[in-house]
Structures are given as C-alpha cells and as structure tokens.
N, C-alpha and C. Protein backbone atom coordinates (compact mmCIF):
# COMPACT_ATOMS: atom_id res chain seq x y z
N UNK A 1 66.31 108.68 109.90
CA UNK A 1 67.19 107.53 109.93
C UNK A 1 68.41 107.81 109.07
N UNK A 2 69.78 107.30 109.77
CA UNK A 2 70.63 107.80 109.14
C UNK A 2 70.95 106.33 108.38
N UNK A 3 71.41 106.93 106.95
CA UNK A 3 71.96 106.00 106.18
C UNK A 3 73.80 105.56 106.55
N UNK A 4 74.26 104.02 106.53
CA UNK A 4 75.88 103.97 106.84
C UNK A 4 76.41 103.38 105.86
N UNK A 5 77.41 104.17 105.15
CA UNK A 5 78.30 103.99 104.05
C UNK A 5 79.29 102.96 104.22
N UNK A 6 79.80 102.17 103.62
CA UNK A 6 80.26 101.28 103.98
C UNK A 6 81.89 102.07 103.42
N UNK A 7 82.78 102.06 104.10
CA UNK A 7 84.03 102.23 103.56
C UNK A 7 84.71 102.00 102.62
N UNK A 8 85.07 102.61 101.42
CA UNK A 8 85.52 102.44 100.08
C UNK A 8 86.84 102.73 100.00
N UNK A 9 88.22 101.53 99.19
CA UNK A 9 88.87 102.58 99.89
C UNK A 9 89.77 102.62 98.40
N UNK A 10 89.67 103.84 97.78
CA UNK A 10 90.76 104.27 96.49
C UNK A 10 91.80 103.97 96.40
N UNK A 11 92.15 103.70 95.27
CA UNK A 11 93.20 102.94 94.95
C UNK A 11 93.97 103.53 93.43
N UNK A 12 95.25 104.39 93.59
CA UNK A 12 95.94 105.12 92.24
C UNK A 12 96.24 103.96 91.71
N UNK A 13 96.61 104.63 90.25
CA UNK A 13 97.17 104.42 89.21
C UNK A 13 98.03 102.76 89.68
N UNK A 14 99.07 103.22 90.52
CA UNK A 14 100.42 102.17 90.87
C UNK A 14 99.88 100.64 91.13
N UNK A 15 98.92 101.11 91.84
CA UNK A 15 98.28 100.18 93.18
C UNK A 15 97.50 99.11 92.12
N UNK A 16 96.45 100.13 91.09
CA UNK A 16 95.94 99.34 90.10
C UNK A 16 96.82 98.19 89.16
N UNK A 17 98.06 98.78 88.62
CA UNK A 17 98.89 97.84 88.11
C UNK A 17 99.46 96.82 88.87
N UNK A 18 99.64 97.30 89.86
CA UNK A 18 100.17 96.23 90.55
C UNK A 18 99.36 95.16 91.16
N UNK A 19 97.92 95.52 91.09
CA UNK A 19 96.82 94.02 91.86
C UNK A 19 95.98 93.38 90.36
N UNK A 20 96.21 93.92 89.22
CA UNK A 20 95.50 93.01 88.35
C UNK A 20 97.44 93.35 87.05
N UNK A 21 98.07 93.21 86.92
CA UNK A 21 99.36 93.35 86.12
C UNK A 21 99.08 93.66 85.36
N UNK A 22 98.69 94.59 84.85
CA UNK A 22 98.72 95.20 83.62
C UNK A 22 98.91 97.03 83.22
N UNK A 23 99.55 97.02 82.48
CA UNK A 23 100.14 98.78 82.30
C UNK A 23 98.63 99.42 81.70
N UNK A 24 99.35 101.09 82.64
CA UNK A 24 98.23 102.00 82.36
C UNK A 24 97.97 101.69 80.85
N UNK A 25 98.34 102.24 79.56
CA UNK A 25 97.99 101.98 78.76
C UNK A 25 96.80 100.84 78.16
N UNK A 26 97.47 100.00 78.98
CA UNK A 26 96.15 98.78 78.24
C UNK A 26 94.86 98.74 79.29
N UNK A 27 94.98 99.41 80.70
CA UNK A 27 94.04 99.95 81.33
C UNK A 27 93.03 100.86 81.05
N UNK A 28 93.49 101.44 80.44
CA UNK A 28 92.55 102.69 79.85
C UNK A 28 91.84 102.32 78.29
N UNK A 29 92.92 101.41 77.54
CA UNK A 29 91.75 100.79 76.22
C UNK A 29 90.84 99.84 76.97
N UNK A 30 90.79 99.12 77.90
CA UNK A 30 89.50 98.07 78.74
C UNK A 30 88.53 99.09 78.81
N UNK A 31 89.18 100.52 79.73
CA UNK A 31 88.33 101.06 80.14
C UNK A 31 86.96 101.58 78.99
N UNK A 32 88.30 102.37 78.15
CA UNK A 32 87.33 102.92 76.95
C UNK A 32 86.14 101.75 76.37
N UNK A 33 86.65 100.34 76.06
CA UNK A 33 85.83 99.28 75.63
C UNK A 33 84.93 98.75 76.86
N UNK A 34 85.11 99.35 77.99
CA UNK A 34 83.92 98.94 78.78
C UNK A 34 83.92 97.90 79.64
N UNK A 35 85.30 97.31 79.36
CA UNK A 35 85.44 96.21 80.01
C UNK A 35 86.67 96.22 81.66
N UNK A 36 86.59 97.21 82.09
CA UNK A 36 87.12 97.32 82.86
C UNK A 36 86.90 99.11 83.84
N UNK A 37 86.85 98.55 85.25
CA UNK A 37 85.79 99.84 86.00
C UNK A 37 86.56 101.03 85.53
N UNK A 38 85.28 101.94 85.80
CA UNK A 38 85.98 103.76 85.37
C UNK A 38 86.32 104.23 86.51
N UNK A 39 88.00 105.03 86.48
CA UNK A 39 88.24 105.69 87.31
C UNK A 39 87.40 106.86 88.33
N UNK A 40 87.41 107.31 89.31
CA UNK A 40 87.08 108.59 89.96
C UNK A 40 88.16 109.73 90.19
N UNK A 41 87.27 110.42 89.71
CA UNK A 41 88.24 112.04 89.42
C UNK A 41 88.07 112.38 90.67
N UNK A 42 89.21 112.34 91.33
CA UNK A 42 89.75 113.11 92.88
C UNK A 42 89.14 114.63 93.41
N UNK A 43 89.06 115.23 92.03
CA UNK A 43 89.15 116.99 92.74
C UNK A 43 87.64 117.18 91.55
N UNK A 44 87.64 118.59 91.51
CA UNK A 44 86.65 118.70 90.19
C UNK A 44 87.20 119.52 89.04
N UNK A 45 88.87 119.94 89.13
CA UNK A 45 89.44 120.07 87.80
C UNK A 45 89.72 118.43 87.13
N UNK A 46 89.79 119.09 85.09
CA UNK A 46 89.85 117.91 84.37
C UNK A 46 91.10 117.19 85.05
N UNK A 47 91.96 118.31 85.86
CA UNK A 47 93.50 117.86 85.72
C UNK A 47 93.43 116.95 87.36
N UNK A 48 92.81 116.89 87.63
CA UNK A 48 92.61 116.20 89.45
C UNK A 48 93.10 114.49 88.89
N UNK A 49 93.29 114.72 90.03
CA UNK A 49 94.19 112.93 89.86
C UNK A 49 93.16 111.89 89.90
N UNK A 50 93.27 110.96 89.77
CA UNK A 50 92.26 109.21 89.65
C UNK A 50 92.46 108.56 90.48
N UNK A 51 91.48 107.54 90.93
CA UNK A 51 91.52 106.53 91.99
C UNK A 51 90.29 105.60 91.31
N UNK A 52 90.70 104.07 91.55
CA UNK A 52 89.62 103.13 91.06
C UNK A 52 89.35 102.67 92.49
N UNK A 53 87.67 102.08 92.98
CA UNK A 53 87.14 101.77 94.08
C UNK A 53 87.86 100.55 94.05
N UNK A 54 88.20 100.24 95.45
CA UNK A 54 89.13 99.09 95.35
C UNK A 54 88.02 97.83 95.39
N UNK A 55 86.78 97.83 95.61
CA UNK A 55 85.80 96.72 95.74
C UNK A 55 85.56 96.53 94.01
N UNK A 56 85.41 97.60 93.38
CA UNK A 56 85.41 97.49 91.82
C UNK A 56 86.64 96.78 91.20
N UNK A 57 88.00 97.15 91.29
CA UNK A 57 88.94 96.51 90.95
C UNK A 57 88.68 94.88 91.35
N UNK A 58 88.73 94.60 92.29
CA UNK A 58 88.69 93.26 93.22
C UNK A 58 87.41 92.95 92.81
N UNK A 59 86.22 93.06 92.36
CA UNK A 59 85.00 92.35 91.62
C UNK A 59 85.90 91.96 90.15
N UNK A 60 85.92 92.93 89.53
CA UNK A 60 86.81 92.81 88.11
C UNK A 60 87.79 91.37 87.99
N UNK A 61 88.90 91.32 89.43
CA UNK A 61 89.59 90.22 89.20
C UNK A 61 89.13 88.90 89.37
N UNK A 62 87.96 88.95 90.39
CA UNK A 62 87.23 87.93 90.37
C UNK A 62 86.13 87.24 89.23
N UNK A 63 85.79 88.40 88.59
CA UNK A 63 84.91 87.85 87.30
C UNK A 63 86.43 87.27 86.54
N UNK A 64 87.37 87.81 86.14
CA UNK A 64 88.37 87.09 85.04
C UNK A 64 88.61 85.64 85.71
N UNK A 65 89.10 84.91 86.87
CA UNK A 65 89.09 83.72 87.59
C UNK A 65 87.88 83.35 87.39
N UNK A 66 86.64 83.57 87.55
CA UNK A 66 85.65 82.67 87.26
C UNK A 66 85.72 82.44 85.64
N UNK A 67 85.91 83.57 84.75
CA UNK A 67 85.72 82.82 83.30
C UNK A 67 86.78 81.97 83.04
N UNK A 68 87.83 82.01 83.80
CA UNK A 68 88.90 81.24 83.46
C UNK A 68 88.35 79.83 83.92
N UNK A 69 87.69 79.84 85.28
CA UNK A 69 87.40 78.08 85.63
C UNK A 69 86.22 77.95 85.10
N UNK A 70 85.49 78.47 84.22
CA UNK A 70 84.19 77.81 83.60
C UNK A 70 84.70 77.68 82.05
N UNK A 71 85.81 78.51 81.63
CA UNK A 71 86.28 77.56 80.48
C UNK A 71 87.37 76.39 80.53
N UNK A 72 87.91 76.21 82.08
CA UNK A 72 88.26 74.92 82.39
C UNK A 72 87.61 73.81 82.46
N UNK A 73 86.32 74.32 82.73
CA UNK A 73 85.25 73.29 83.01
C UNK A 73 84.40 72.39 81.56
C-alpha cells in the first residue's frame, strides 16, 4: 500500500516576511527561543538556502490570532 503525501509547499526568506511582518532578524531570535517553526535546509551543504513549510508558517499565524481573541475575551 502506497502511502500519499499531501503537498507542502516552501516558502523563502521574502515570502516569510511578508505573510507574518516581521524582519529576518527577529525571525531567527523566535526561532532560536522556540517560538517560531525551524527552517528546512534546501540542499545538504551548511551553505544551501532555507524554506519554512508554508502549513507551519500559517499554523504559527493562527495560534498568535487565537491568543489575541482569548485575551480579548
């Protein structure tokens, strides 16, 4: 039985700033503190470029909107 992957689809650096606003820099201290998803290394040199799963990003923005309306609440 074959297993079906559901389509994931990567998302650089740009793409990331631009769907939750915030600069690489303060992207990468979330990351380090855990609070924000870890990139995927493109190639298998250190130097290979990054991509965040775009279902990970888009979970991420949705947890910040929910804490925002349960401390509205």
């Amino acid at each position: 039985m074959q297993q079906t992957i559901a389509p994931t689809r990567l998302l650089r650096l740009a793409a990331v700033e631009s769907l939750v606003g915030l600069k690489r820099a303060h992207l990468y201290n979330l990351i380090a503190e855990g609070s924000f998803p870890k990139q995927v290394r493109l190639g298998d040199s250190p130097n290979s470029p990054v991509a965040w799963p775009e279902h990970e990003v888009q979970a991420w923005i949705a947890q910040r909107i929910a804490q925002r309306d349960q401390a509205a609440a």
